[in-house]
PDB file of N, CA and C in Angstrom:
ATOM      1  N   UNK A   1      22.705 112.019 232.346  1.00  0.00           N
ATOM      2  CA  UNK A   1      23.002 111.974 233.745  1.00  0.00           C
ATOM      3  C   UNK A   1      24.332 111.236 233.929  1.00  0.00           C
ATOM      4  N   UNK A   2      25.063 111.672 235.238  1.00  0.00           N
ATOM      5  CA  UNK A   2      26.900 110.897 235.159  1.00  0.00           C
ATOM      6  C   UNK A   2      26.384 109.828 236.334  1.00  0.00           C
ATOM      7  N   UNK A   3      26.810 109.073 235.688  1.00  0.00           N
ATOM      8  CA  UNK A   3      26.779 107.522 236.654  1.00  0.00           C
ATOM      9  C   UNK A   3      28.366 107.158 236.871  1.00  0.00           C
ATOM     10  N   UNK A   4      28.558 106.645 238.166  1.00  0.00           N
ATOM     11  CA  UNK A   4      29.475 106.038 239.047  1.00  0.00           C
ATOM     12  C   UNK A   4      29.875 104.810 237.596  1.00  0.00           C
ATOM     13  N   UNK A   5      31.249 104.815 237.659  1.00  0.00           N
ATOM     14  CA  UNK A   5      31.870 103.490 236.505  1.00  0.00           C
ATOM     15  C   UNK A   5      32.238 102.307 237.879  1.00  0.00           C
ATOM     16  N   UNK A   6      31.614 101.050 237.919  1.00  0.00           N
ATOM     17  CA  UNK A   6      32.076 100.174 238.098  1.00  0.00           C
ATOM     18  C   UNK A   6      33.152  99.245 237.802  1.00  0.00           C
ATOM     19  N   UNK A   7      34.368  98.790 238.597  1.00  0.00           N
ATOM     20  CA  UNK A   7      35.603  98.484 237.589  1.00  0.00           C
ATOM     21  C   UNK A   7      34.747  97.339 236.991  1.00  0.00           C
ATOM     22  N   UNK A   8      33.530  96.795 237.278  1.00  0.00           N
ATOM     23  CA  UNK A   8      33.535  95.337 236.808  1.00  0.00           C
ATOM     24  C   UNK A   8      32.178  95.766 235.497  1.00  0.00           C
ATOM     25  N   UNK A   9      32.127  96.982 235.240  1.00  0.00           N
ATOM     26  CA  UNK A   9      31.439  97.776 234.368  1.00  0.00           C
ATOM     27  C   UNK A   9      32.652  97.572 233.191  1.00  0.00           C
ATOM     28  N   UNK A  10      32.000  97.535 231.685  1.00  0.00           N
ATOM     29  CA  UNK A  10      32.860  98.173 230.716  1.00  0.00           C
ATOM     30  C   UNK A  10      32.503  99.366 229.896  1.00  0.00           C
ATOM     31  N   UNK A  11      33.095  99.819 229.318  1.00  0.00           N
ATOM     32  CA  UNK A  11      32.845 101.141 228.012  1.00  0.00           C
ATOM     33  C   UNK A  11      32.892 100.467 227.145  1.00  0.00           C
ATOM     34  N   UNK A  12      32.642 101.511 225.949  1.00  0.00           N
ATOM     35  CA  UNK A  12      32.494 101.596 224.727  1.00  0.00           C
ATOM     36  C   UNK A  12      32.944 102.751 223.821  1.00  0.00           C
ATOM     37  N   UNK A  13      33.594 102.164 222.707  1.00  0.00           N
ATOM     38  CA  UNK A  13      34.047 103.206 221.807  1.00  0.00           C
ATOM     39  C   UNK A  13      32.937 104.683 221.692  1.00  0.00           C
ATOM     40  N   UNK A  14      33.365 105.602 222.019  1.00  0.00           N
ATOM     41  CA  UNK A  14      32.447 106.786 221.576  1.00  0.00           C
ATOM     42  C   UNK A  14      31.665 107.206 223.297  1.00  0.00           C
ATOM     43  N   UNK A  15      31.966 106.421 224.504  1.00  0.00           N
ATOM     44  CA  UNK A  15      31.032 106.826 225.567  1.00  0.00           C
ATOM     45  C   UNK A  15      32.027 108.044 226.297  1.00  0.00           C
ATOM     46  N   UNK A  16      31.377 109.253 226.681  1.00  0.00           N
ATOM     47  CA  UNK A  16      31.471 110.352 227.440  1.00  0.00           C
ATOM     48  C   UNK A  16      32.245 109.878 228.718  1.00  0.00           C
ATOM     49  N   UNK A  17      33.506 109.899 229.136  1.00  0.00           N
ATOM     50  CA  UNK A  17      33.533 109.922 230.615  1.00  0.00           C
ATOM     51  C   UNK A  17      34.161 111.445 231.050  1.00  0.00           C
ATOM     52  N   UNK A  18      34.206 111.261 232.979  1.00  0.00           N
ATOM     53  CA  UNK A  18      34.999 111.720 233.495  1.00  0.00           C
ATOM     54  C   UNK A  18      35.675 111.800 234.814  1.00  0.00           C
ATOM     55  N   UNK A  19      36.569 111.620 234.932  1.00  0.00           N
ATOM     56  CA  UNK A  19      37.157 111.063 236.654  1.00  0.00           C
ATOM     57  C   UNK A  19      36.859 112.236 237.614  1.00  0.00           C
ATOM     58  N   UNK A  20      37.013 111.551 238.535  1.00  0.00           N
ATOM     59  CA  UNK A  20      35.836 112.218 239.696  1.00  0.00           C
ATOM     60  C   UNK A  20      37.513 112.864 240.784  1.00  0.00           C
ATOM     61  N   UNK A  21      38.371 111.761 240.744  1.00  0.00           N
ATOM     62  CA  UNK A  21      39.877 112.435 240.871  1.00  0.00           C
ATOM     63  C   UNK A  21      40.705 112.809 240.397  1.00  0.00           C
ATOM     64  N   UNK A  22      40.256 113.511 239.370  1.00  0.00           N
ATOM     65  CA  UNK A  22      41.119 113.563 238.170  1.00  0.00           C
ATOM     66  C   UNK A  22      42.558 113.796 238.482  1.00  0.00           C
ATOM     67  N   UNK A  23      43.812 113.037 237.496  1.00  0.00           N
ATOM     68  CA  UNK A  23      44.793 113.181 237.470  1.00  0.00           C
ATOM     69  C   UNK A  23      45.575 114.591 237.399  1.00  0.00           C
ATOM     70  N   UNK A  24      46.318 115.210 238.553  1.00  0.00           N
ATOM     71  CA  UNK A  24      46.962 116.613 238.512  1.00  0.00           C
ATOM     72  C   UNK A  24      46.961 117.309 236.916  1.00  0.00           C
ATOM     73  N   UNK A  25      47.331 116.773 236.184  1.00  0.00           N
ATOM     74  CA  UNK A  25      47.612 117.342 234.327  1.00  0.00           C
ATOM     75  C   UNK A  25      45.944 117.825 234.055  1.00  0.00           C
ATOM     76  N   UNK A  26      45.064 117.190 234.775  1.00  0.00           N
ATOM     77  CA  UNK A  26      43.568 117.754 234.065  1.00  0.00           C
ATOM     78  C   UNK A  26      42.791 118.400 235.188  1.00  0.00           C
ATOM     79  N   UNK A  27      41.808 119.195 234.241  1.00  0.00           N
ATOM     80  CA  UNK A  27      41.009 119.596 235.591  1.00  0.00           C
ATOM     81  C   UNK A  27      39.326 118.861 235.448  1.00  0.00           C
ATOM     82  N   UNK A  28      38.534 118.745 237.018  1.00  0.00           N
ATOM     83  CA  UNK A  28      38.076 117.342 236.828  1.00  0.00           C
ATOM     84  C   UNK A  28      36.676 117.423 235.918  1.00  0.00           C
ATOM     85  N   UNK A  29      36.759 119.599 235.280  1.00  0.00           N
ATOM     86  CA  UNK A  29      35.505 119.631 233.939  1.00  0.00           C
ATOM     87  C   UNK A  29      35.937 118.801 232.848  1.00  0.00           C
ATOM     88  N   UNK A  30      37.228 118.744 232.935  1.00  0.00           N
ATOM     89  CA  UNK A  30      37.462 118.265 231.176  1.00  0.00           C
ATOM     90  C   UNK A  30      36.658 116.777 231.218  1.00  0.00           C
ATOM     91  N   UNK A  31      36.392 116.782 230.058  1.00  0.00           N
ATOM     92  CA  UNK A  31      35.472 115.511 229.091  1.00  0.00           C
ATOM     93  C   UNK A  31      36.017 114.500 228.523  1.00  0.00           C
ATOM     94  N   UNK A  32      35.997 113.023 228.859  1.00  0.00           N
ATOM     95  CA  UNK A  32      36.985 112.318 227.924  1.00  0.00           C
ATOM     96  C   UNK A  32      36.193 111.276 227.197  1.00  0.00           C
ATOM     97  N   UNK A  33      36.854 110.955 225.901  1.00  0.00           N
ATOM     98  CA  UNK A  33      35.736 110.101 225.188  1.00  0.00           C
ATOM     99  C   UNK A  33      36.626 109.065 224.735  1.00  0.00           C
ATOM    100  N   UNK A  34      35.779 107.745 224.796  1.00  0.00           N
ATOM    101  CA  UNK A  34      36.445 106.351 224.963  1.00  0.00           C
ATOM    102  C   UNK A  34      36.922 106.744 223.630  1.00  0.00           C
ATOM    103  N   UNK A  35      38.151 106.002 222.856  1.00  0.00           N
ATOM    104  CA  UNK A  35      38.491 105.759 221.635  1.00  0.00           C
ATOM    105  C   UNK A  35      38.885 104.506 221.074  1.00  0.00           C
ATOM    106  N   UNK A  36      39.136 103.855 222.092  1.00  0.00           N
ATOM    107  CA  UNK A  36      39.570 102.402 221.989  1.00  0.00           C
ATOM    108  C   UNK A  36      39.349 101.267 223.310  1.00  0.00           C
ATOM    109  N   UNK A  37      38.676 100.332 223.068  1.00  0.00           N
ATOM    110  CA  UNK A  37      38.415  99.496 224.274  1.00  0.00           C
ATOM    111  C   UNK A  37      39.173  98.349 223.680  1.00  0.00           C
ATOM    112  N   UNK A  38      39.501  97.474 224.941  1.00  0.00           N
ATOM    113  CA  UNK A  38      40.337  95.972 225.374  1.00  0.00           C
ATOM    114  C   UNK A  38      39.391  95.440 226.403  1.00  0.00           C
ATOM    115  N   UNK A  39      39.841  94.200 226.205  1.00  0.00           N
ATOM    116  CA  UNK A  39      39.287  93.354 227.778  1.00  0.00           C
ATOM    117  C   UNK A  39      39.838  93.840 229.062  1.00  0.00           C
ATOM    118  N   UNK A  40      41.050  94.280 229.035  1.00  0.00           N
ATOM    119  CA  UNK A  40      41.669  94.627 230.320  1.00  0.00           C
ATOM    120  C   UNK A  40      41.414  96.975 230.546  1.00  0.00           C
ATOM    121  N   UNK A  41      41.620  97.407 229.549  1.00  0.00           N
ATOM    122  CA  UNK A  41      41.955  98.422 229.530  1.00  0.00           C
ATOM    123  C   UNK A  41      41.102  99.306 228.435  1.00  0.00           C
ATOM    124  N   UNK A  42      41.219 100.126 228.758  1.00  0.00           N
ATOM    125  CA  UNK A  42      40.334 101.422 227.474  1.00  0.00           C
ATOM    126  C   UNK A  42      41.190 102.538 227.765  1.00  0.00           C
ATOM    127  N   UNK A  43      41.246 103.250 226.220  1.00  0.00           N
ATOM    128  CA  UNK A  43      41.898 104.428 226.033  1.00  0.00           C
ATOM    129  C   UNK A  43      40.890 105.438 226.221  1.00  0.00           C
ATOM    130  N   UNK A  44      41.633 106.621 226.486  1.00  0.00           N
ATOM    131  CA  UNK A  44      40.242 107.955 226.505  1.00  0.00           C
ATOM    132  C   UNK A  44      41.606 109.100 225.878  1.00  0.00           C
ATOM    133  N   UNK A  45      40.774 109.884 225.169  1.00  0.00           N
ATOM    134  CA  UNK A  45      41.192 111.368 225.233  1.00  0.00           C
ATOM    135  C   UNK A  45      40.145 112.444 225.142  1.00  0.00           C
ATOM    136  N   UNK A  46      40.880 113.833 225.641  1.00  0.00           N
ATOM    137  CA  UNK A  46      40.008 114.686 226.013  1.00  0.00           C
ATOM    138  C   UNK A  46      39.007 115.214 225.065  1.00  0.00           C
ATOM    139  N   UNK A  47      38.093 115.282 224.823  1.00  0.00           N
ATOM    140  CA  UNK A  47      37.460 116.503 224.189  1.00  0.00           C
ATOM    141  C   UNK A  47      37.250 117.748 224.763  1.00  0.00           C
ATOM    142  N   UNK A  48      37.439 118.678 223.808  1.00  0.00           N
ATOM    143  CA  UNK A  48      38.191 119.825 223.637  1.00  0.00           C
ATOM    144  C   UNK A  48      38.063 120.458 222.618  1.00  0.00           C
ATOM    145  N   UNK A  49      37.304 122.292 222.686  1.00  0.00           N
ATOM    146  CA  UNK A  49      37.151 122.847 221.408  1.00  0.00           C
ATOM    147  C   UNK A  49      38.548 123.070 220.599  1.00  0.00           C
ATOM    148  N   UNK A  50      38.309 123.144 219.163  1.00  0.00           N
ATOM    149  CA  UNK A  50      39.328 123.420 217.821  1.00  0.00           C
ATOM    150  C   UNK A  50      40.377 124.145 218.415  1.00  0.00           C
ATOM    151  N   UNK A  51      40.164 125.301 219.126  1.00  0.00           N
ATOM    152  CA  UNK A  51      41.303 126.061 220.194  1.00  0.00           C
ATOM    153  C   UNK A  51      42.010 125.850 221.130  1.00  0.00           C
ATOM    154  N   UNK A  52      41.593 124.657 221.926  1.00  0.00           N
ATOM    155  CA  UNK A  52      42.039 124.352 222.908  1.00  0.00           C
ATOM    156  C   UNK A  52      43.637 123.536 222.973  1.00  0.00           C
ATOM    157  N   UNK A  53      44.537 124.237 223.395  1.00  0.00           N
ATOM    158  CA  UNK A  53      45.852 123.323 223.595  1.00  0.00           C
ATOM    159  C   UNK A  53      45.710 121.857 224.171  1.00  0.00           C
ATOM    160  N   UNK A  54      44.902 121.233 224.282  1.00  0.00           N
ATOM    161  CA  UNK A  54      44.929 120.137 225.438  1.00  0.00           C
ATOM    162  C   UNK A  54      44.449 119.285 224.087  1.00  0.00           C
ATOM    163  N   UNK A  55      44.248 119.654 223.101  1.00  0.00           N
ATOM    164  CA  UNK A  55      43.605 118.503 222.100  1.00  0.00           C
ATOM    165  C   UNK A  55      45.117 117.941 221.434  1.00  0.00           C
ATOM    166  N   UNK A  56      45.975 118.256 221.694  1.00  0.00           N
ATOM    167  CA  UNK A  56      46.895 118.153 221.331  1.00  0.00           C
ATOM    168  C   UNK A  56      47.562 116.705 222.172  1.00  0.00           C
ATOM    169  N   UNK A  57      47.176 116.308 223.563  1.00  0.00           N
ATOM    170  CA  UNK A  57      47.243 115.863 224.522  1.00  0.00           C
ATOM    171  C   UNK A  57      47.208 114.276 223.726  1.00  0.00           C
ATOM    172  N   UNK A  58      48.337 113.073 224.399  1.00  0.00           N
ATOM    173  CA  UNK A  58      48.200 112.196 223.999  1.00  0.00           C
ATOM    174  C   UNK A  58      47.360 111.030 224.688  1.00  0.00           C
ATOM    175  N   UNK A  59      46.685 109.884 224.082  1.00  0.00           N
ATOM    176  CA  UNK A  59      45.784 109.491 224.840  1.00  0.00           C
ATOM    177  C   UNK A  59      46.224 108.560 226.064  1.00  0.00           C
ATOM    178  N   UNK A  60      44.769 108.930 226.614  1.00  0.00           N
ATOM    179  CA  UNK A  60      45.293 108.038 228.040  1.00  0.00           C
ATOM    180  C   UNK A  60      45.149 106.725 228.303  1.00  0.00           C
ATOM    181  N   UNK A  61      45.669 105.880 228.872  1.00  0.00           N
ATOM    182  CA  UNK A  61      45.047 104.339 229.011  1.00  0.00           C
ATOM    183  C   UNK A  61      44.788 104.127 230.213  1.00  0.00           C
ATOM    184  N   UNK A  62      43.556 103.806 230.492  1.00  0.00           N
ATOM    185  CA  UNK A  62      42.524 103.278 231.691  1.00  0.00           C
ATOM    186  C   UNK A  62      42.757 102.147 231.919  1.00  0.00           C
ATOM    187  N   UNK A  63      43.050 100.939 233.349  1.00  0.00           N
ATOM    188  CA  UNK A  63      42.838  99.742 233.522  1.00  0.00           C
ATOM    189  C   UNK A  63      41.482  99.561 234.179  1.00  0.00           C
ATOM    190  N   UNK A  64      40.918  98.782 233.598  1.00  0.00           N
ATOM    191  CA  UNK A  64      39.806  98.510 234.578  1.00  0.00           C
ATOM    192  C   UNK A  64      39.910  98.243 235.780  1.00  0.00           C
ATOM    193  N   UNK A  65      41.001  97.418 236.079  1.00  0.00           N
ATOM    194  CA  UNK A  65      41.414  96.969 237.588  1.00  0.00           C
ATOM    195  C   UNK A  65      41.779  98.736 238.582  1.00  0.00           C
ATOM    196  N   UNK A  66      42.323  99.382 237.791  1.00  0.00           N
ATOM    197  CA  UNK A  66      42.361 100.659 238.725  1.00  0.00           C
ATOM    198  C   UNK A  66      40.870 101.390 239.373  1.00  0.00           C
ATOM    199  N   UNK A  67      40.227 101.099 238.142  1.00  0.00           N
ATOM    200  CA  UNK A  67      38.553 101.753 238.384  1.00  0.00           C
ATOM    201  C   UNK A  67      38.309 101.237 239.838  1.00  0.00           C
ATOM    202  N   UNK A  68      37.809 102.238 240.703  1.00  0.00           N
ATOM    203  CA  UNK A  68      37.159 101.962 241.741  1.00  0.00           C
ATOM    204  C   UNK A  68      38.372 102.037 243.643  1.00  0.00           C
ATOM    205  N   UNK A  69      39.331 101.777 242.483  1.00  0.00           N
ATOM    206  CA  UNK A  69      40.857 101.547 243.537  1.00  0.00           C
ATOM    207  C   UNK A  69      41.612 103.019 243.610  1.00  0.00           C
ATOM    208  N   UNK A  70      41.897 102.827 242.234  1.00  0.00           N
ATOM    209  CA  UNK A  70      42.732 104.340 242.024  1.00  0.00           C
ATOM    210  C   UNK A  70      42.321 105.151 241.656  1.00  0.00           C
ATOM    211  N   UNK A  71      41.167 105.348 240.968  1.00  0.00           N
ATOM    212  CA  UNK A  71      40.274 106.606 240.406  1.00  0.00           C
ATOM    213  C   UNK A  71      39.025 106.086 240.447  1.00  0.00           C
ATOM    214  N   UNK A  72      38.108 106.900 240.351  1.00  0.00           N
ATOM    215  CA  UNK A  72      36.978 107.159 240.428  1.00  0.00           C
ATOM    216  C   UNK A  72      36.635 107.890 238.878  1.00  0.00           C
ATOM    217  N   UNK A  73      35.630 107.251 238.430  1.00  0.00           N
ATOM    218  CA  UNK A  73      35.239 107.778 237.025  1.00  0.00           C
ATOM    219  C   UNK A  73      33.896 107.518 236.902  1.00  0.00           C
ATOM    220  N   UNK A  74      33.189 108.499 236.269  1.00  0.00           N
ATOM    221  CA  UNK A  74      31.543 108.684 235.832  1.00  0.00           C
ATOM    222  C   UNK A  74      31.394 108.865 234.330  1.00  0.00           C
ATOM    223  N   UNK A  75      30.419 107.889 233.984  1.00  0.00           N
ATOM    224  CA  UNK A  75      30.049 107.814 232.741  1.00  0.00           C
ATOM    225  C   UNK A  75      28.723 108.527 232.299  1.00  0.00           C
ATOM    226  N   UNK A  76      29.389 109.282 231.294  1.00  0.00           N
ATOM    227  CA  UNK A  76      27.523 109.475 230.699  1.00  0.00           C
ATOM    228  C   UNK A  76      26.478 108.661 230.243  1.00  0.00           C
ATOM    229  N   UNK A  77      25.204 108.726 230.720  1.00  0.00           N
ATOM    230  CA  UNK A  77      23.974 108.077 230.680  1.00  0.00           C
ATOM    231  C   UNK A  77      23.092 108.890 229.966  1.00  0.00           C
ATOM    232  N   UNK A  78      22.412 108.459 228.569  1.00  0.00           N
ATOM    233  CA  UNK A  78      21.679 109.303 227.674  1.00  0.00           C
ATOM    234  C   UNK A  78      20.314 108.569 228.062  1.00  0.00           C
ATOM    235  N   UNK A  79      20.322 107.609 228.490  1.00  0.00           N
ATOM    236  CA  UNK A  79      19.044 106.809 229.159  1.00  0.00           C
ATOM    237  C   UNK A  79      18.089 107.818 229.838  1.00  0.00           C
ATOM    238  N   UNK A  80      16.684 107.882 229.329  1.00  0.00           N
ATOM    239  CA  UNK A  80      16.116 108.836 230.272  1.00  0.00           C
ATOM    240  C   UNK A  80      15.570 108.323 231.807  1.00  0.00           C
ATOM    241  N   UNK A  81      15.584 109.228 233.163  1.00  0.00           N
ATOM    242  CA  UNK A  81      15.232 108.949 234.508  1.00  0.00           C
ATOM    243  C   UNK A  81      13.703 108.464 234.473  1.00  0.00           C
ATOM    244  N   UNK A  82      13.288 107.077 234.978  1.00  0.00           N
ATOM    245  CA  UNK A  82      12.005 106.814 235.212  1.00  0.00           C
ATOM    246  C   UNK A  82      11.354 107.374 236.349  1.00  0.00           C
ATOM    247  N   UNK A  83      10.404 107.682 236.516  1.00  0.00           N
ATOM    248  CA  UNK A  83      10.051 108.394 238.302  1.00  0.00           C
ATOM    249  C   UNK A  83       9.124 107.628 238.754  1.00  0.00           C
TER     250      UNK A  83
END
């Protein structure tokens, strides 16, 4: 399930995101997966099948301080829904 990213939320190497405004260069299906986290910032790049030109794409850097201000981003949740 995609959960709302809190800027005062962090990631983790290997977690699923995707911005909810995505930046003009993407469209807002594409998939991005953390590759590198900081205290201040995390990198993402896209995933993308073996064919796809966009894997080619260099990675992006996220501030946490933007989360919530300047973009909007949802994380994947493998956690199952309690009812």
């Amino acid at each position: 399930m995609w959960k709302s990213l809190a800027n005062t939320q962090r990631v983790f190497q290997g977690d699923k995101i995707r911005f909810n405004n995505s930046p003009r260069e993407f469209n807002t299906d594409t998939l991005f997966q953390v590759v590198k986290t900081d205290e201040h910032y995390f990198e993402v790049q896209p995933i993308a099948p073996e064919s796809d030109p966009i894997q080619n794409f260099a990675k992006k850097i996220v501030r946490y301080f933007d989360i919530g201000y300047y973009i909007q981003i949802e994380i994947w949740n493998d956690e199952p829904v309690v009812v």
